[in-house]
Protein backbone atom coordinates (compact mmCIF):
# COMPACT_ATOMS: atom_id res chain seq x y z
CA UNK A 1 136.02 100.98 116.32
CA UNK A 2 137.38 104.92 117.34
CA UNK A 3 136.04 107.13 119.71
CA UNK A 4 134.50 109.11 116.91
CA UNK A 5 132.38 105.86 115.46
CA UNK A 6 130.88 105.98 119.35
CA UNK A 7 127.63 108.69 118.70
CA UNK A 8 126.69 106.43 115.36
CA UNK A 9 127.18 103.05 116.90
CA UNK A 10 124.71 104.41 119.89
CA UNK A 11 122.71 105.95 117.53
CA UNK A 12 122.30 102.31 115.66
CA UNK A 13 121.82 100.30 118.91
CA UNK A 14 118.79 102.44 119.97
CA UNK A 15 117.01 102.21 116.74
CA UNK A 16 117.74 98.53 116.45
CA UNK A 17 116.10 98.22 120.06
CA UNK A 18 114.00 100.60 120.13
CA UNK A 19 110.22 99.06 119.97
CA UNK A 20 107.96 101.81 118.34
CA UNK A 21 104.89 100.11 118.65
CA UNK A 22 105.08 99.46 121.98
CA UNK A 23 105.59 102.97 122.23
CA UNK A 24 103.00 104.27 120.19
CA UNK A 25 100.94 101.74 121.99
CA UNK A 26 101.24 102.07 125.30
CA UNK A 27 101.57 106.33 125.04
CA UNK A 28 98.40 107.94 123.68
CA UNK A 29 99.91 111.14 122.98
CA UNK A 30 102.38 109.86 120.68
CA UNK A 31 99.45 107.95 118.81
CA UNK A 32 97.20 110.95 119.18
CA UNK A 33 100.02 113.87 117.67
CA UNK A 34 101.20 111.05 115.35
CA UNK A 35 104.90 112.02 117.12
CA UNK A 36 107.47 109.90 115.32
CA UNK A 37 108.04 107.34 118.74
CA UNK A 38 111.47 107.12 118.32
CA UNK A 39 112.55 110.75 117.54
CA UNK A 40 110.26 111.65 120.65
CA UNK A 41 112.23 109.10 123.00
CA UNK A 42 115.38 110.50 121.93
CA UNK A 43 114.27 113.86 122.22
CA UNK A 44 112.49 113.89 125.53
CA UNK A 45 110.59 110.91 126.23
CA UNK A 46 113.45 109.30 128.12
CA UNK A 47 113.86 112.53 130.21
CA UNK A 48 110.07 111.91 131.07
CA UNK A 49 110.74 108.64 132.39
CA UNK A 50 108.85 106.75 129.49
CA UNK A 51 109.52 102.73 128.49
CA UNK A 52 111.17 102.44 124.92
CA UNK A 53 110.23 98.73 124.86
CA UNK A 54 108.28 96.10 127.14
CA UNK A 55 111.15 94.29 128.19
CA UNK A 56 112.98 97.37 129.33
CA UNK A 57 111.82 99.51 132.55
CA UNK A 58 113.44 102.62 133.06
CA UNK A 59 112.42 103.56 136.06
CA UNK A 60 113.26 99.80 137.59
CA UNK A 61 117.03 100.32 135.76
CA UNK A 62 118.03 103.50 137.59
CA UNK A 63 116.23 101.92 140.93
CA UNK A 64 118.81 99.11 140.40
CA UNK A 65 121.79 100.50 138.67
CA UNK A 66 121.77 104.52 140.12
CA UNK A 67 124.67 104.95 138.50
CA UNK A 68 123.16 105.52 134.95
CA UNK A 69 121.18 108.65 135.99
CA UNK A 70 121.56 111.25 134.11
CA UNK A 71 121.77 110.07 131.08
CA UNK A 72 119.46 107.88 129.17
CA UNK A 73 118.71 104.82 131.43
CA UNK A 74 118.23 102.65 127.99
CA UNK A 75 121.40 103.74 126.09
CA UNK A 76 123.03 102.98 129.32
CA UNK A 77 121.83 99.83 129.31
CA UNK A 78 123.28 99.46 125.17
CA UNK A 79 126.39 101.18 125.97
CA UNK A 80 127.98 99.49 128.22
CA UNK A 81 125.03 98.34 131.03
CA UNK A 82 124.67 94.55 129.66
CA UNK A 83 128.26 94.45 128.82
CA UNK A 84 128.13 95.01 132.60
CA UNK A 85 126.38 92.43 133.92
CA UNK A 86 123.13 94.66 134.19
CA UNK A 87 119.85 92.87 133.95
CA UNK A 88 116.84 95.16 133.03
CA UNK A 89 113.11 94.20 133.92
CA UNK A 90 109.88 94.21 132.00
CA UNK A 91 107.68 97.45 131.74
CA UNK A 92 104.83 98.18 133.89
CA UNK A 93 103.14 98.55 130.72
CA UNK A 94 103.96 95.15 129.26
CA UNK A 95 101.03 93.82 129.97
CA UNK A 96 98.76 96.97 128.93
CA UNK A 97 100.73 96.38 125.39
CA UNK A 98 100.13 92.56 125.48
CA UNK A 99 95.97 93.32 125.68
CA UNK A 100 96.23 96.07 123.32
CA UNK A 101 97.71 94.27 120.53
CA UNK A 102 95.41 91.20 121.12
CA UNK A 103 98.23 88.88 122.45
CA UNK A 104 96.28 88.74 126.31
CA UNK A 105 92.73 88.03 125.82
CA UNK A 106 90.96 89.57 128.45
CA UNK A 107 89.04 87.07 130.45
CA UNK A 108 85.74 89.34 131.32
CA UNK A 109 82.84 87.31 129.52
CA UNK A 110 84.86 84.27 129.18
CA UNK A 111 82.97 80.49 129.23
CA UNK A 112 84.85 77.43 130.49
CA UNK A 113 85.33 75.91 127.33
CA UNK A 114 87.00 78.25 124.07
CA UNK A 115 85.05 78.83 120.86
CA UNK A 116 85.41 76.45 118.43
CA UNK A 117 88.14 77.21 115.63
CA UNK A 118 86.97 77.94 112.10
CA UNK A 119 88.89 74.79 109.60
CA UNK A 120 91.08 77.48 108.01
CA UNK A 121 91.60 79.39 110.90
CA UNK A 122 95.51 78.56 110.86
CA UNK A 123 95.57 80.56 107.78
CA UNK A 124 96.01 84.29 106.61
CA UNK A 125 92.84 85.82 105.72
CA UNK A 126 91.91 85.24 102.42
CA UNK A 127 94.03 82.50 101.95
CA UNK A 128 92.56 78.76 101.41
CA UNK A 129 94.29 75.58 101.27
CA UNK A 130 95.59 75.17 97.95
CA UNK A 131 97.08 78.33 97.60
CA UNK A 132 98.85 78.25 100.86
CA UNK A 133 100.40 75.44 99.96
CA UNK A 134 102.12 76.83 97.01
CA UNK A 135 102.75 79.16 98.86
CA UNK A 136 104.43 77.55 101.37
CA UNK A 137 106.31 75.61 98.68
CA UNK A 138 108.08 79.08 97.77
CA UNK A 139 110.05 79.19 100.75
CA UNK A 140 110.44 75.60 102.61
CA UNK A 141 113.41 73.41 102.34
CA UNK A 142 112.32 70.00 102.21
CA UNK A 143 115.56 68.74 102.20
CA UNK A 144 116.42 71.01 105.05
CA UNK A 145 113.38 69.50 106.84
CA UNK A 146 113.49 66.12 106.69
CA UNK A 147 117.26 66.06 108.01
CA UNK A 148 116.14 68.37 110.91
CA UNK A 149 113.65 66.00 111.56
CA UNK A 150 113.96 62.06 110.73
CA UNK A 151 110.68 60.74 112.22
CA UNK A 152 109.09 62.61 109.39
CA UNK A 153 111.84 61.20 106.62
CA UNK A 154 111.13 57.68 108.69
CA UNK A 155 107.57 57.88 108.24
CA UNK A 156 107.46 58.58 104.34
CA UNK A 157 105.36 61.59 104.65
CA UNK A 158 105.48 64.35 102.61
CA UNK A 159 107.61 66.80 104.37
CA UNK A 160 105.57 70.30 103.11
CA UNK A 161 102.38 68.47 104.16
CA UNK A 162 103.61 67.53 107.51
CA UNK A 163 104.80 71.07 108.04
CA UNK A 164 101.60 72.43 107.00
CA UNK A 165 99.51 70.18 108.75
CA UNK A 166 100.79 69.04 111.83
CA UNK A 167 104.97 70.48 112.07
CA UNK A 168 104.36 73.56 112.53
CA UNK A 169 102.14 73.77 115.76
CA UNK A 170 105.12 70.98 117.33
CA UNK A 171 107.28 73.93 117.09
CA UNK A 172 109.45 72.76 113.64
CA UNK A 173 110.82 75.18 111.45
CA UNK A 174 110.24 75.29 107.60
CA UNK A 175 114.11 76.27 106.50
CA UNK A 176 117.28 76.64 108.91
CA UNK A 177 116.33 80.62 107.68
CA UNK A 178 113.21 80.93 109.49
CA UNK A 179 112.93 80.30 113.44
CA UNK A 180 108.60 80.14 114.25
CA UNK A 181 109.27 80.60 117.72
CA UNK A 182 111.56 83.66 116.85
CA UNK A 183 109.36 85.24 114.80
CA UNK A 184 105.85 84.50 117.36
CA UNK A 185 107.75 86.06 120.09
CA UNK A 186 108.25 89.36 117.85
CA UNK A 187 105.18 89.42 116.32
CA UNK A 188 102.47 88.24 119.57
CA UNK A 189 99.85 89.25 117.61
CA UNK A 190 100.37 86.16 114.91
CA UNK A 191 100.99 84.65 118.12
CA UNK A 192 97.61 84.96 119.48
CA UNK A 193 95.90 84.40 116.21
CA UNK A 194 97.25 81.14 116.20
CA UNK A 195 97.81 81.66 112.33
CA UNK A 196 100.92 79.48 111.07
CA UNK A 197 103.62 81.88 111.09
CA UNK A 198 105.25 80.71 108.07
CA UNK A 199 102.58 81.39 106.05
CA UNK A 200 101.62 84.75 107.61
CA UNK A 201 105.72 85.49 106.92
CA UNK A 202 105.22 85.02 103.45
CA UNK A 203 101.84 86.48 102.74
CA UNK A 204 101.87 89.39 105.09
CA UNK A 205 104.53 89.99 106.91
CA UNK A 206 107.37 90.34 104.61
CA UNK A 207 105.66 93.25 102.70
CA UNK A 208 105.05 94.78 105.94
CA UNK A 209 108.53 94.87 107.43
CA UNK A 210 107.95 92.64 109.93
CA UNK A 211 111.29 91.58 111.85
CA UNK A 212 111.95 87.81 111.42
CA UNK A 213 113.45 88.07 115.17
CA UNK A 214 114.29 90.39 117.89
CA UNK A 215 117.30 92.07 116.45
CA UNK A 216 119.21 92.90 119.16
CA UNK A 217 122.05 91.73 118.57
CA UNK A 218 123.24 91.81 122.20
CA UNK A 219 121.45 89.31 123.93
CA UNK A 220 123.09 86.75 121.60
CA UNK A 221 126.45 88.40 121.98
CA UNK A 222 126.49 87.91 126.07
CA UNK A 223 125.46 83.85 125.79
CA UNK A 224 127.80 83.33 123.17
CA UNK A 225 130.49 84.98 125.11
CA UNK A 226 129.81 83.55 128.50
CA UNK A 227 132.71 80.80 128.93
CA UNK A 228 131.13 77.01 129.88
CA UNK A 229 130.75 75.94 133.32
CA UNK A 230 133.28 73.10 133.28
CA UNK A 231 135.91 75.76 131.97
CA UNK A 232 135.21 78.04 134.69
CA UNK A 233 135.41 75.36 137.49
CA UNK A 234 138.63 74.14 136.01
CA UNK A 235 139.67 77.74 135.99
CA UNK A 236 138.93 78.07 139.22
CA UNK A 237 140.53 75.15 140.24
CA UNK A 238 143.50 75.74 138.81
């Protein structure tokens, strides 16, 4: 890639990372003057100091890694920072955004024991049993499913019913497509519903434009490039 692909590449890195509902969330302004979050980041709210998502603490970035002021401590970090080495730390208003979007129940008015669960309660609104099923049925790989998981194939149960009913609480995906955990760590509010994410994929959250996973893109590029352990100690060795 050339020297003059650099501006779009950044460009494309900070609206893939970018969060703009933790922005909009955690700034009341922006919510208040409907500001478009990411057009205000890029125009000034990094030069106020302001978080563009709750993993990433700008203030904590420059403390650590001084050599990025200046310039937009995130981009930095996109640029070249984790290419670096550089390690970035939550936002101070992770938590704040956590409560907001229902995904850290406050505790005032709590009991010791949790109100019971309503049958359906695993399900999108408005959806009951039957339906989610066939719902369900629209997008799982059975086949998929009962390789990825041979107690279920040794047990002669019905692999969409297992999903449905027990699977996908223990974690197992519906289709080598869709990752639960990746898509309950994107989307905490499904999270803390404790609605099957599968089913809230297909019913809500694809015609909302919910991301399937964080796409980042660079998280997964620095594991898959770090070299094993055994080859660095034989490296080293030799």
């Amino acid at each position: 890639m050339g020297q003059g692909d650099a501006p779009e590449r950044t460009r494309r890195a900070l609206a893939a990372a970018f969060d703009p509902v933790f922005y909009r969330t955690v700034y009341d302004d922006i919510a208040r003057t409907g500001s478009d979050p990411l057009r205000h980041y890029a125009g000034t709210g990094w030069r106020e100091g302001r978080d563009p998502a709750p993993w990433f603490s700008a203030a904590a970035y420059l403390s650590r890694y001084p050599e990025a002021a200046g310039g937009d401590p995130f981009l930095h970090y996109l640029d070249r920072g984790w290419r670096q080495g550089c390690e970035p730390a939550p936002s101070a208003h992770r938590e704040r955004f956590l409560e907001r979007i229902g995904a850290r129940p406050h505790a005032v008015g709590a009991g010791p024991q949790a109100a019971p669960r309503a049958p359906d309660a695993d399900l999108p609104a408005g959806l009951g049993r039957k339906a989610a099923r066939e719902l369900a049925a629209t997008g799982f790989d059975a086949a998929y499913y009962l390789s990825a998981w041979p107690d279920v194939a040794a047990a002669g149960q019905d692999p969409l019913d297992h999903f449905l009913q027990t699977g996908w609480r223990e974690g197992r995906d519906p289709s080598p497509d869709f990752s639960a955990a990746d898509y309950l760590e994107v989307n905490p509010d499904v999270a803390a519903a404790g609605v099957n994410p599968f089913l809230h994929w297909l019913a809500a959250g694809r015609a909302e434009g919910r991301p399937l996973r964080f796409e980042l893109g660079f998280r997964g590029r620095i594991v898959a490039r770090l070299t094993p352990l055994e080859e660095r100690v034989a490296a080293a060795a030799r």
